[in-house]
N, C-alpha and C. Protein backbone atom coordinates (compact mmCIF):
# COMPACT_ATOMS: atom_id res chain seq x y z
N UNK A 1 3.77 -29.51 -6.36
CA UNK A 1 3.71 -28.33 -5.51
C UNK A 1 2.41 -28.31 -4.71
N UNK A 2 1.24 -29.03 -4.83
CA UNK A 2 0.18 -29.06 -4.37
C UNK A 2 -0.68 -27.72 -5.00
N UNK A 3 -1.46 -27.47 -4.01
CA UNK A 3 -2.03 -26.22 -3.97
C UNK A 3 -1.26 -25.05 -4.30
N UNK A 4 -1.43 -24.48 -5.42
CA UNK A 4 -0.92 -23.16 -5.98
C UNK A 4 -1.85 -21.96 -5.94
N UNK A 5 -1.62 -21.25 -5.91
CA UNK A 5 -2.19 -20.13 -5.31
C UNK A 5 -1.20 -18.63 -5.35
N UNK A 6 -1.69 -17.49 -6.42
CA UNK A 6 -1.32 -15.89 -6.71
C UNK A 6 -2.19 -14.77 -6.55
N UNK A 7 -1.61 -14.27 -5.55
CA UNK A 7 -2.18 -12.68 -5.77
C UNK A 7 -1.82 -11.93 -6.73
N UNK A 8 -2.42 -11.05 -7.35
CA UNK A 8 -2.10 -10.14 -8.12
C UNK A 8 -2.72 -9.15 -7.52
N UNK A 9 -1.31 -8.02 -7.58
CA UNK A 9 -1.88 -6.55 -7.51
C UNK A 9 -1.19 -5.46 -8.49
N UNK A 10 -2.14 -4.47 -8.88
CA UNK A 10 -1.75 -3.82 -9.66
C UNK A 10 -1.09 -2.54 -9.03
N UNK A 11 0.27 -2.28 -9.30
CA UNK A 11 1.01 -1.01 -9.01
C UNK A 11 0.44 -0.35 -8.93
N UNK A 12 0.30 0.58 -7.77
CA UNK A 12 -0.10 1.81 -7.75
C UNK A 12 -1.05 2.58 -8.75
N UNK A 13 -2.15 1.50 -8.92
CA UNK A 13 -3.47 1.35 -9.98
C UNK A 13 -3.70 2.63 -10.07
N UNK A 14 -4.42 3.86 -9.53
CA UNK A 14 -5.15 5.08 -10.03
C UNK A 14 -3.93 5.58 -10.68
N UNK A 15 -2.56 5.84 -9.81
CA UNK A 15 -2.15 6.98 -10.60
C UNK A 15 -0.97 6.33 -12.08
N UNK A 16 -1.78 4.86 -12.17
CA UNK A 16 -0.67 4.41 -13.35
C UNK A 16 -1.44 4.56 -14.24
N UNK A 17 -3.13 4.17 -13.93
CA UNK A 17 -4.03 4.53 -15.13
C UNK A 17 -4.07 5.77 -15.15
N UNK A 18 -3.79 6.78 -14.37
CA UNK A 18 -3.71 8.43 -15.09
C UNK A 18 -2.44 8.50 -15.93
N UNK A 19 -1.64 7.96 -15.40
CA UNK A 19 0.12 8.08 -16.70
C UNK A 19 -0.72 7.94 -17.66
N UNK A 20 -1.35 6.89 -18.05
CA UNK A 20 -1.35 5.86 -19.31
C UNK A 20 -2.32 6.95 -19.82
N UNK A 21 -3.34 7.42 -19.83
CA UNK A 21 -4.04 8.41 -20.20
C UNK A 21 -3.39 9.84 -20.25
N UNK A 22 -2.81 10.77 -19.67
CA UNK A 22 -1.97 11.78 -19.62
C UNK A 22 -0.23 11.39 -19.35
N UNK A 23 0.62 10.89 -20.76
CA UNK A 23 2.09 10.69 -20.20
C UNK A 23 2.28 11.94 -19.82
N UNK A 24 2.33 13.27 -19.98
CA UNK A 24 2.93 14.32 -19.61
C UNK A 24 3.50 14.15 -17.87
N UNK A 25 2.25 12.92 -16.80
CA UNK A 25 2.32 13.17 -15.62
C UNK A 25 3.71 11.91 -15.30
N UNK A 26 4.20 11.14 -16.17
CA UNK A 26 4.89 9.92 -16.03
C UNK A 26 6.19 10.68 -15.64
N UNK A 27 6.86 9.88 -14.76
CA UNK A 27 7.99 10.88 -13.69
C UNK A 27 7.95 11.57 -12.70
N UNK A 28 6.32 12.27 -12.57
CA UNK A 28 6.23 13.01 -11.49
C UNK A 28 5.64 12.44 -10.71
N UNK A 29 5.66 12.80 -9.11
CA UNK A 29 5.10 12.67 -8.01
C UNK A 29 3.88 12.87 -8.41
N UNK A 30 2.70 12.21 -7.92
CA UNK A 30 1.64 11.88 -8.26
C UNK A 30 0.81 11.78 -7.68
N UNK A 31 -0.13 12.00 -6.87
CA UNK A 31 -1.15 11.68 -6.17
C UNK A 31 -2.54 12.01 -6.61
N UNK A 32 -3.40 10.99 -6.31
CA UNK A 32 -4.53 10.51 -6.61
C UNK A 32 -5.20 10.55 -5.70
N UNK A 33 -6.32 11.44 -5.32
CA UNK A 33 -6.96 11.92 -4.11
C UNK A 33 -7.71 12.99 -4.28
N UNK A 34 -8.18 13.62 -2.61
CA UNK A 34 -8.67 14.34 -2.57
C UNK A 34 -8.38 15.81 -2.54
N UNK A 35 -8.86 17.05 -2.56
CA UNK A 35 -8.05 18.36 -2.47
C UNK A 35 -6.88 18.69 -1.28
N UNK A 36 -6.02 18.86 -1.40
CA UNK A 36 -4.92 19.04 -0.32
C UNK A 36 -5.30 20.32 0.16
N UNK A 37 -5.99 20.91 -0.31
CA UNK A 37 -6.58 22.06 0.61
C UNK A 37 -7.28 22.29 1.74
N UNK A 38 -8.10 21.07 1.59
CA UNK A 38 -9.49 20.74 2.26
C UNK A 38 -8.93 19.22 2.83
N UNK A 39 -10.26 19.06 3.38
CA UNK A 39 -10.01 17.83 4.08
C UNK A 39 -9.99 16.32 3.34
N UNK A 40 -9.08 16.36 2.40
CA UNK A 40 -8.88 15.61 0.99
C UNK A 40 -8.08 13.93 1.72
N UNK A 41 -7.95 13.13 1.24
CA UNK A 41 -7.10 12.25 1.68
C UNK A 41 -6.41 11.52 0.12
N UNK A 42 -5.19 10.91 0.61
CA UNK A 42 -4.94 9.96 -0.64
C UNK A 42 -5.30 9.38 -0.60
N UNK A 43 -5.87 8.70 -2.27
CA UNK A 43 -6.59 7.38 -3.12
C UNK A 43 -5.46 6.39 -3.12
N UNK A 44 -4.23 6.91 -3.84
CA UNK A 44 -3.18 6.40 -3.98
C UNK A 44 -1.87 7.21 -4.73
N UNK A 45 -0.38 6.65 -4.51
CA UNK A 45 0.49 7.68 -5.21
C UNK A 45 1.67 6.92 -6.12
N UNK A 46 2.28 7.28 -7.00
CA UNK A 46 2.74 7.14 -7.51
C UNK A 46 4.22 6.76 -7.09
N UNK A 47 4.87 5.93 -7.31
CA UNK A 47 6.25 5.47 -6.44
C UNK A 47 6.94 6.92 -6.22
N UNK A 48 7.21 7.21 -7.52
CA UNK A 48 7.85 8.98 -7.16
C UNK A 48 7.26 9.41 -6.08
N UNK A 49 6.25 9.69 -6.01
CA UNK A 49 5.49 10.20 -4.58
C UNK A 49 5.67 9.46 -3.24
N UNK A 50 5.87 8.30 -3.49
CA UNK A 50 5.76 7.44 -2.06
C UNK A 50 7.23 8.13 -1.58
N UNK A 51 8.16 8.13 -3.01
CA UNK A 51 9.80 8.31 -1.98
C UNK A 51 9.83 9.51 -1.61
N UNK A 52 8.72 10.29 -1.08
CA UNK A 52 8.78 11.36 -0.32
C UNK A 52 7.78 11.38 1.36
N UNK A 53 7.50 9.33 1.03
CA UNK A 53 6.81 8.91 2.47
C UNK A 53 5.08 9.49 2.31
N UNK A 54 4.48 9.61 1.05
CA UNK A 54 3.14 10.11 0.60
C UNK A 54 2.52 8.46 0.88
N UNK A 55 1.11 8.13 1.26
CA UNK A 55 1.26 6.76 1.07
C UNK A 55 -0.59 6.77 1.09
N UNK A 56 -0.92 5.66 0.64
CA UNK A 56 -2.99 5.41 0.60
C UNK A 56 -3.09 6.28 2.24
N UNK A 57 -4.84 6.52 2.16
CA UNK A 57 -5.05 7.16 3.18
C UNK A 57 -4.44 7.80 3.88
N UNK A 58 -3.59 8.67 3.65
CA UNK A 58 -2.72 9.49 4.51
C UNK A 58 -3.81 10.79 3.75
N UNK A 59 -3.65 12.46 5.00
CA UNK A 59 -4.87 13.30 4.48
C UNK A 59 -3.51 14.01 3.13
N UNK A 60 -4.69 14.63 2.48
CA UNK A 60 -3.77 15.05 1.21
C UNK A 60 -3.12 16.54 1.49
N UNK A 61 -3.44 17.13 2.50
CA UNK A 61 -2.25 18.29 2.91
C UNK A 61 -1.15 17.60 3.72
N UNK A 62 -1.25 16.70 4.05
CA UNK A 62 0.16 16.21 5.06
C UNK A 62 1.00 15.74 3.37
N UNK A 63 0.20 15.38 2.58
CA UNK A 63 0.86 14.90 1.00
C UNK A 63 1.48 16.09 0.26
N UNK A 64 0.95 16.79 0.77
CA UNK A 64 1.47 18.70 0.04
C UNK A 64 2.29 19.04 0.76
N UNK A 65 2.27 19.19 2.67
CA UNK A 65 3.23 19.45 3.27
C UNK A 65 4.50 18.12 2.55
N UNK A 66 4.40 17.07 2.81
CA UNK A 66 5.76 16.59 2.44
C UNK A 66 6.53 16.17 1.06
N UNK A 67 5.68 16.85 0.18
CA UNK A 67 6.33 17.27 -1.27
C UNK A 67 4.68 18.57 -1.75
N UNK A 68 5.54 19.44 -1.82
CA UNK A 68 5.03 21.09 -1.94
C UNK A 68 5.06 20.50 -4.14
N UNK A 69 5.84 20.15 -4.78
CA UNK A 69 5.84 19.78 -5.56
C UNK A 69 5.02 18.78 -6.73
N UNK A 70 4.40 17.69 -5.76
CA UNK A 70 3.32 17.52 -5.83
C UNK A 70 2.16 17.49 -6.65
N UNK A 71 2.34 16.79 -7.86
CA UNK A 71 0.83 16.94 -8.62
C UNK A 71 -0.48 16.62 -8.44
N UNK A 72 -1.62 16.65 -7.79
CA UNK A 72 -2.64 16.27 -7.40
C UNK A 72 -3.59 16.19 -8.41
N UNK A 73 -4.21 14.35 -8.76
CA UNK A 73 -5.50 14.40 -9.62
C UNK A 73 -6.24 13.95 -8.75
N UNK A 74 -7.46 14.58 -9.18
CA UNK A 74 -9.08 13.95 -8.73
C UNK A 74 -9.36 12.43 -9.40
N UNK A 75 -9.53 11.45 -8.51
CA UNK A 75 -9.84 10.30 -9.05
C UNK A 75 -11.16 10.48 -9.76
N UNK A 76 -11.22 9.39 -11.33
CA UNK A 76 -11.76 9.26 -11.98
C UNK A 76 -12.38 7.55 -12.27
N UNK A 77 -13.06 6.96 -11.15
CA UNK A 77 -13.41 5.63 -10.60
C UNK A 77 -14.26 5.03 -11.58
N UNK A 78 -14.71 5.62 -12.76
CA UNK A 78 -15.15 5.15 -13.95
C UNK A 78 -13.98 4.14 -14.95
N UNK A 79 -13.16 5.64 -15.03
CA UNK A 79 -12.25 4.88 -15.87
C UNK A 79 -11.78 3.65 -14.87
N UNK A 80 -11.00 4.36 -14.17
CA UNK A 80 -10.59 2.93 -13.15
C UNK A 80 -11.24 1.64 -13.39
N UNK A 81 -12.51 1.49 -13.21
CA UNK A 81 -13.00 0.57 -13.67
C UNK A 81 -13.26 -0.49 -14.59
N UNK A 82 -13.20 0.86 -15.66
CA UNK A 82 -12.83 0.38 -17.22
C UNK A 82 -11.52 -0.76 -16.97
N UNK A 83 -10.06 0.39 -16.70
CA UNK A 83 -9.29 -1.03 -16.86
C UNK A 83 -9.15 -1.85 -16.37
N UNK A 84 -9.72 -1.81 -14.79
CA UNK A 84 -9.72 -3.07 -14.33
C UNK A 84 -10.72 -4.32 -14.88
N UNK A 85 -11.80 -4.00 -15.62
CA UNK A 85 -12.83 -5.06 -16.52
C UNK A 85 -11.39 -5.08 -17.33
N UNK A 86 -10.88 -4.99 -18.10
CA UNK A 86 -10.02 -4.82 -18.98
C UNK A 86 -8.88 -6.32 -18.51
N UNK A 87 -8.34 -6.23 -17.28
CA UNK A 87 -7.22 -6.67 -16.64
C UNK A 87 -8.24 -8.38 -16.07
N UNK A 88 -8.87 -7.83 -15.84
CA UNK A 88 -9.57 -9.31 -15.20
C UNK A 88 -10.00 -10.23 -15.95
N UNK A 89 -10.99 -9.66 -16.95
CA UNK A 89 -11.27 -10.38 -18.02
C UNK A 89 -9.83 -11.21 -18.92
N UNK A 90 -8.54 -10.48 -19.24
CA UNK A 90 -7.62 -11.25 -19.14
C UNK A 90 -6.98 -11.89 -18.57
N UNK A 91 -6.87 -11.89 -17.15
CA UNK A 91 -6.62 -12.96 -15.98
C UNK A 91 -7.70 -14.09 -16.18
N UNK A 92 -8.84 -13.65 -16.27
CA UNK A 92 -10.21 -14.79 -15.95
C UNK A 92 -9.96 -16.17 -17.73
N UNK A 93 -9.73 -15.04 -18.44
CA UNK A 93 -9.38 -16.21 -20.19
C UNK A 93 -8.04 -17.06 -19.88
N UNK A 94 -7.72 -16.98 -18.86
CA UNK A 94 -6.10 -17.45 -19.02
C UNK A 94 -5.56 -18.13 -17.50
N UNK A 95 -6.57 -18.26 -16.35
CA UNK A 95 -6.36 -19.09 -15.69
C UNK A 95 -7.93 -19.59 -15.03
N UNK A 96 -8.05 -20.72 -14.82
CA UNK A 96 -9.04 -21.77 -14.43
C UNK A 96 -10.09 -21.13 -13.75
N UNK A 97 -9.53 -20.47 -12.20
CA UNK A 97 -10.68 -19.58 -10.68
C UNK A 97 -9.44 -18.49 -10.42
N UNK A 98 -10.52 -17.25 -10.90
CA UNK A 98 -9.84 -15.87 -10.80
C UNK A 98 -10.80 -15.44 -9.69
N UNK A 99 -10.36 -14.99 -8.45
CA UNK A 99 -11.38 -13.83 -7.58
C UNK A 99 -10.44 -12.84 -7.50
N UNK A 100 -11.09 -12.01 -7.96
CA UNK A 100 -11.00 -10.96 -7.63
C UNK A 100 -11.56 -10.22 -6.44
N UNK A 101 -10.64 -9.62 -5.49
CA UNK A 101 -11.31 -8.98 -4.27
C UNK A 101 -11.29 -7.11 -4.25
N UNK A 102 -10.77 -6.96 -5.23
CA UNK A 102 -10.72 -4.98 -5.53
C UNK A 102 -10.35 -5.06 -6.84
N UNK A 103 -10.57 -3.48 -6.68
CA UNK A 103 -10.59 -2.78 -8.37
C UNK A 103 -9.37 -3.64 -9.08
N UNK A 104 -8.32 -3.69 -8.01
CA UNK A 104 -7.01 -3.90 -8.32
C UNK A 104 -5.68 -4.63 -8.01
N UNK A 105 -6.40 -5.78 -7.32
CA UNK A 105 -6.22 -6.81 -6.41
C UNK A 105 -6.90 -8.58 -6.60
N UNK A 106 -6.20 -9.23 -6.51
CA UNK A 106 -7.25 -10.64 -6.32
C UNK A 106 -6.12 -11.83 -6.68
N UNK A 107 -7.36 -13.25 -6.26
CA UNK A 107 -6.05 -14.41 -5.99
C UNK A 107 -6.72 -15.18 -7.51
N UNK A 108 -5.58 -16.03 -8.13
CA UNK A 108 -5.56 -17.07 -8.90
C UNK A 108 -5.12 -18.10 -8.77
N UNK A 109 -6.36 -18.97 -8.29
CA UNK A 109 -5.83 -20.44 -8.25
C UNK A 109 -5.38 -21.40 -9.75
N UNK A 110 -3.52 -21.84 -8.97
CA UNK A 110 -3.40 -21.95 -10.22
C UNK A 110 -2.66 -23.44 -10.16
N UNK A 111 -3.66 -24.32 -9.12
CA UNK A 111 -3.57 -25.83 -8.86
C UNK A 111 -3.79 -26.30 -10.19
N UNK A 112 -2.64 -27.44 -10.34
CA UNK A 112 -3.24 -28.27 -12.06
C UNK A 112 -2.74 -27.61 -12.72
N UNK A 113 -2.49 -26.40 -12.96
CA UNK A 113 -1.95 -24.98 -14.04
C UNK A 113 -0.11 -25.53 -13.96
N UNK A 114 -0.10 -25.17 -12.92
CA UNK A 114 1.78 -25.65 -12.82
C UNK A 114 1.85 -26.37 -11.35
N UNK A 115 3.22 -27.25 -11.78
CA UNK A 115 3.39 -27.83 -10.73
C UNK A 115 4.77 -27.75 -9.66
N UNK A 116 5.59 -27.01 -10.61
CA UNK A 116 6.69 -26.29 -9.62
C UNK A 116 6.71 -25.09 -9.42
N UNK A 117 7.87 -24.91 -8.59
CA UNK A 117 7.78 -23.12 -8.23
C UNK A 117 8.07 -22.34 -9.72
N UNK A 118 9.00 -23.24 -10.27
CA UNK A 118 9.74 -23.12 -11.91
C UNK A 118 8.53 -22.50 -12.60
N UNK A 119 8.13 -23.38 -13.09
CA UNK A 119 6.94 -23.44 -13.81
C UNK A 119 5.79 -22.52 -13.61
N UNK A 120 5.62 -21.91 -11.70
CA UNK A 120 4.76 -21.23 -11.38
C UNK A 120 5.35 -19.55 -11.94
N UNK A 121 6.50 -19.55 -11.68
CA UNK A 121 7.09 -18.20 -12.13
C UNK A 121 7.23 -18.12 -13.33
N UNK A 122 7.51 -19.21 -14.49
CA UNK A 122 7.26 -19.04 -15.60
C UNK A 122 6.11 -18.25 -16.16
N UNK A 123 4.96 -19.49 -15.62
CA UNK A 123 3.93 -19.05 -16.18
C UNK A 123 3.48 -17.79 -15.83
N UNK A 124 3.95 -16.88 -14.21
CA UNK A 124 3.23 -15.63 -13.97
C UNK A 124 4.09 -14.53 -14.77
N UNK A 125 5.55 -14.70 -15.25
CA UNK A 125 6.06 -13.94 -15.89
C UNK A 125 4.91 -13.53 -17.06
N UNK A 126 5.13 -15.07 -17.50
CA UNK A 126 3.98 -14.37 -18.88
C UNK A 126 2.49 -13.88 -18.91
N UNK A 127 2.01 -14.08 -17.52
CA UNK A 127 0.33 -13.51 -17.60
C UNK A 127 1.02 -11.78 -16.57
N UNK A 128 2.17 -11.73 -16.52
CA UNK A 128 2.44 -10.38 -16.28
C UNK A 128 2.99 -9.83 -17.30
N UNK A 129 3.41 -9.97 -18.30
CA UNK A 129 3.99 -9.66 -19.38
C UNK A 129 2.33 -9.27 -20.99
N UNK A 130 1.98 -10.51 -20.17
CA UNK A 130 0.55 -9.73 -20.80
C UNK A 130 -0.39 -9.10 -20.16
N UNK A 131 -0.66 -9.00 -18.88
CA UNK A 131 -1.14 -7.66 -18.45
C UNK A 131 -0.30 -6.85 -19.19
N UNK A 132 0.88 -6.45 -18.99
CA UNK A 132 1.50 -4.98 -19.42
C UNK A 132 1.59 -4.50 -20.95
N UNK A 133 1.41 -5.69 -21.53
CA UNK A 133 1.16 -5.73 -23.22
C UNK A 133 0.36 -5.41 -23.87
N UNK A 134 -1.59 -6.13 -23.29
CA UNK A 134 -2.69 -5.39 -23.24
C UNK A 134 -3.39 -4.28 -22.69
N UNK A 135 -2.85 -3.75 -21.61
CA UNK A 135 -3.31 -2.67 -20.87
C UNK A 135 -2.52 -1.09 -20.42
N UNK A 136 -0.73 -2.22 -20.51
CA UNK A 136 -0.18 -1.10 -20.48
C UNK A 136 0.53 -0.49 -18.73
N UNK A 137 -0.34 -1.66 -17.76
CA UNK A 137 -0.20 -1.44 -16.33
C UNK A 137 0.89 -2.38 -15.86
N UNK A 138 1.45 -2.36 -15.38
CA UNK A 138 2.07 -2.83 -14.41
C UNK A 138 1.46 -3.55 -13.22
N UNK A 139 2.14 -5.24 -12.78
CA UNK A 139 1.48 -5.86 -11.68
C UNK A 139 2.96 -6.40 -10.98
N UNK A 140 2.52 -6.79 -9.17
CA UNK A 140 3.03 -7.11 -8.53
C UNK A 140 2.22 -8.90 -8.33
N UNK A 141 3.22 -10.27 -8.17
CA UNK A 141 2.35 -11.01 -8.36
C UNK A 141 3.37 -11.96 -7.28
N UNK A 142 2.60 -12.19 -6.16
CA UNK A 142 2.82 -12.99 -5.02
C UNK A 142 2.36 -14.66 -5.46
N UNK A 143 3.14 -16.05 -5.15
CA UNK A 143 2.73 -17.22 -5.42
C UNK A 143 3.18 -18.10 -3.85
N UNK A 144 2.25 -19.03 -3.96
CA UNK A 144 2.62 -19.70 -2.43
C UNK A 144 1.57 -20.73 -2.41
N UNK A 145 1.20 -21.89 -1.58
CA UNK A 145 0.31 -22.10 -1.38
C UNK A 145 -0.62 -22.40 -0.50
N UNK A 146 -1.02 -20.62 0.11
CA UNK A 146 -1.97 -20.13 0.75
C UNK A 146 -2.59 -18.97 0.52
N UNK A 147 -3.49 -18.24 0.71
CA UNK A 147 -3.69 -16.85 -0.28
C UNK A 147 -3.16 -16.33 0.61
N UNK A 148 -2.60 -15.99 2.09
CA UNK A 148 -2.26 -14.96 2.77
C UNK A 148 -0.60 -15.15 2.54
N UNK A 149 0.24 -16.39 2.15
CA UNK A 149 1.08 -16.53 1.83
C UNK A 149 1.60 -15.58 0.73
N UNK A 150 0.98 -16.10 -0.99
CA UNK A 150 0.61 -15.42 -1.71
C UNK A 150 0.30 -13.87 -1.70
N UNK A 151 -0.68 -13.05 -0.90
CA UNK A 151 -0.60 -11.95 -0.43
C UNK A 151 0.56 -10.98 -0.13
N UNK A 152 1.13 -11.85 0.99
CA UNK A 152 2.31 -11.04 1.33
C UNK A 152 3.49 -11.12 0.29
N UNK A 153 3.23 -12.01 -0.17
CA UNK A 153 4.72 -12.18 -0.85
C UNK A 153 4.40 -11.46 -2.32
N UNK A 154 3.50 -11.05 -2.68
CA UNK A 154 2.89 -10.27 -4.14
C UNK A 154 3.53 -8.64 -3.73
N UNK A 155 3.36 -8.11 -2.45
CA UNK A 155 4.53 -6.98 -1.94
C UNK A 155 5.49 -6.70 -1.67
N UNK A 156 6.40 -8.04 -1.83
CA UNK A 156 7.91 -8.84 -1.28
C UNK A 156 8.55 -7.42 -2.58
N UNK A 157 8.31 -7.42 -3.86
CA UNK A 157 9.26 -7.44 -4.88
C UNK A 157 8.44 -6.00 -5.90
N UNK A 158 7.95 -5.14 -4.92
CA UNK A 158 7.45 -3.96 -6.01
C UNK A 158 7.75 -3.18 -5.97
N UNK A 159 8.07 -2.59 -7.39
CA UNK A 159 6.81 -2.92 -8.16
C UNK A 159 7.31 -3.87 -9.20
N UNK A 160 6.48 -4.36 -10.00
CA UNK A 160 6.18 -5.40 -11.22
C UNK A 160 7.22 -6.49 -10.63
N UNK A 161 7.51 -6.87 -9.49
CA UNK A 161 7.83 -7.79 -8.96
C UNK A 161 7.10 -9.32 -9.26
N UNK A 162 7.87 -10.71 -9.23
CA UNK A 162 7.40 -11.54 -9.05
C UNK A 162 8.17 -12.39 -7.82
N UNK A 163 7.47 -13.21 -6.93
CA UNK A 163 7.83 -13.43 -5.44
C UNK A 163 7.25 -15.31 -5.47
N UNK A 164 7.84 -16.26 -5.61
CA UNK A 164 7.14 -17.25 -5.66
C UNK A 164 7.85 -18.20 -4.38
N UNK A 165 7.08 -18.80 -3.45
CA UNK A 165 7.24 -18.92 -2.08
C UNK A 165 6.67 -20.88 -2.21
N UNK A 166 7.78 -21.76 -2.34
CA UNK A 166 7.23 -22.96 -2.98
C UNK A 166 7.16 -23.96 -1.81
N UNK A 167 6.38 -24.14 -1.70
CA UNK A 167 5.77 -25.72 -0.60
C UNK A 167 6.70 -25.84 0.13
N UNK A 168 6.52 -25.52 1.60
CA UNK A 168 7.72 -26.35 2.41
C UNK A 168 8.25 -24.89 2.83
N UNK A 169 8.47 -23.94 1.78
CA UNK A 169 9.67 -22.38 2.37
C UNK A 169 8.48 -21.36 2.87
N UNK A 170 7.25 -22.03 3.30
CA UNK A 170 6.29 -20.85 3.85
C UNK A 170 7.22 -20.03 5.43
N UNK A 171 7.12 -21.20 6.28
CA UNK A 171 7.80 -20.35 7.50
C UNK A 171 9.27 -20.02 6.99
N UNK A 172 10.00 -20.42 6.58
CA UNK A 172 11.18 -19.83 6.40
C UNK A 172 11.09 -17.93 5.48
N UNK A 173 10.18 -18.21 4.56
CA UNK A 173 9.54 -17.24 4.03
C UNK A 173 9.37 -15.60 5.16
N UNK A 174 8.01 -16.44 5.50
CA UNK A 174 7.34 -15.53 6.83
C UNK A 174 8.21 -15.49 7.98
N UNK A 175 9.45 -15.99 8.35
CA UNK A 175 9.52 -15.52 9.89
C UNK A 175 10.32 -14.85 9.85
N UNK A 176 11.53 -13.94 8.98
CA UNK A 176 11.98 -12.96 9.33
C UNK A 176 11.09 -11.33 8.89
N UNK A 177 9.60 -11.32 8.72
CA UNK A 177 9.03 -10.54 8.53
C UNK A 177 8.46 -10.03 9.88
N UNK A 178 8.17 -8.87 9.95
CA UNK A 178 7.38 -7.96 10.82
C UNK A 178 5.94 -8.36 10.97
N UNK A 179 5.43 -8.73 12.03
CA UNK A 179 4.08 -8.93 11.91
C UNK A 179 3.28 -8.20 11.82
N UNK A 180 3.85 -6.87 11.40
CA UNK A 180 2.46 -5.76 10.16
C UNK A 180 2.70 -5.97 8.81
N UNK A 181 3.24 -7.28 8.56
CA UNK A 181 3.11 -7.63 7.10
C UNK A 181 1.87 -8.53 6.60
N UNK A 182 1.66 -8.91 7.78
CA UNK A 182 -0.16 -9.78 8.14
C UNK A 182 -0.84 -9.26 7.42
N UNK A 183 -1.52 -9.38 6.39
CA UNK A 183 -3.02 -8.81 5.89
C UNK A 183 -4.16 -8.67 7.35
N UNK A 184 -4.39 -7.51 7.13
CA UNK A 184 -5.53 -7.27 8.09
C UNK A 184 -4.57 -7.12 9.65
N UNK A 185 -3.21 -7.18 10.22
CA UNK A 185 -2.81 -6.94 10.76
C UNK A 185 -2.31 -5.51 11.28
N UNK A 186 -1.64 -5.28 9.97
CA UNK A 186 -1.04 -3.77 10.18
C UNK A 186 -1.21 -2.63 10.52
């Protein structure tokens, strides 16, 4: 397969680490942000929340106007933190060069690790199966070999999606996509 190469991103990171800490909020629309009163914006929302078109950076009264229902937490960027040391440190024991580029985001080169697409989805089943075992979170995990390949295709299949895009099916991959699927495009 040559060059292998995964993004990982974690589902809708703030408001899954608030479930996991308060289940009472698991099911509901969710948002993670600022006061919807004030000039608040979203951190991030919870899929329940998105299917009411709530989405990152959008302000958090347009998030109240389009679900009045609506639970709003104040992010807590400590904890956040916590699990993401938590999540990386198990990515970093279990494959070769982990970067991480956010709390909740980053690529794993995983050249030498596997050498088919087979084998590449094997193996991310199971370092997604143990994220969710040790931590409890949920990941979306894009494979290809390019990181912007990888990138896009880690959003192909979420949530807890796996998307593996093998040597040779890059353009076939990418060309019936929208070119605001570009990282840094959209």
């Amino acid at each position: 397969m040559g060059r292998v190469v995964a993004h990982l991103d974690l589902d809708a990171f703030f408001a899954a680490v608030e479930v996991l800490e308060n289940p009472a909020l698991a099911g509901l629309p969710l948002v993670v942000g600022g006061d919807p009163e004030g000039r608040g914006v979203v951190a991030t929302a919870s899929y329940e929340a998105r299917a009411f078109g709530i989405r990152s950076a959008m302000s958090a009264a347009e998030a109240r106007r389009r679900c009045p229902d609506a639970v709003f937490v104040r992010p807590d960027h400590e904890r956040y933190r916590r699990f993401s040391q938590r999540v990386w440190s198990l990515l970093t024991a279990r494959c070769p060069v982990v970067q991480q580029v956010g709390i909740d985001e980053g690529y794993l080169d995983l050249t030498g690790v596997v050498e088919t697409a087979g084998a590449a989805e094997r193996f991310l089943l199971g370092l997604q199966a143990a994220v969710r075992e040790e931590t409890g979170l949920s990941a979306s995990i894009g494979c290809g070999t390019a990181k912007v390949v990888a990138k896009i295709a880690s959003d192909f299949r979420k949530p807890a999606g796996i998307t593996v895009v093998p040597a040779g099916r890059e353009a076939a991959f990418l060309a019936p996509l929208p070119l605001r699927r570009l990282p840094g495009v959209g």
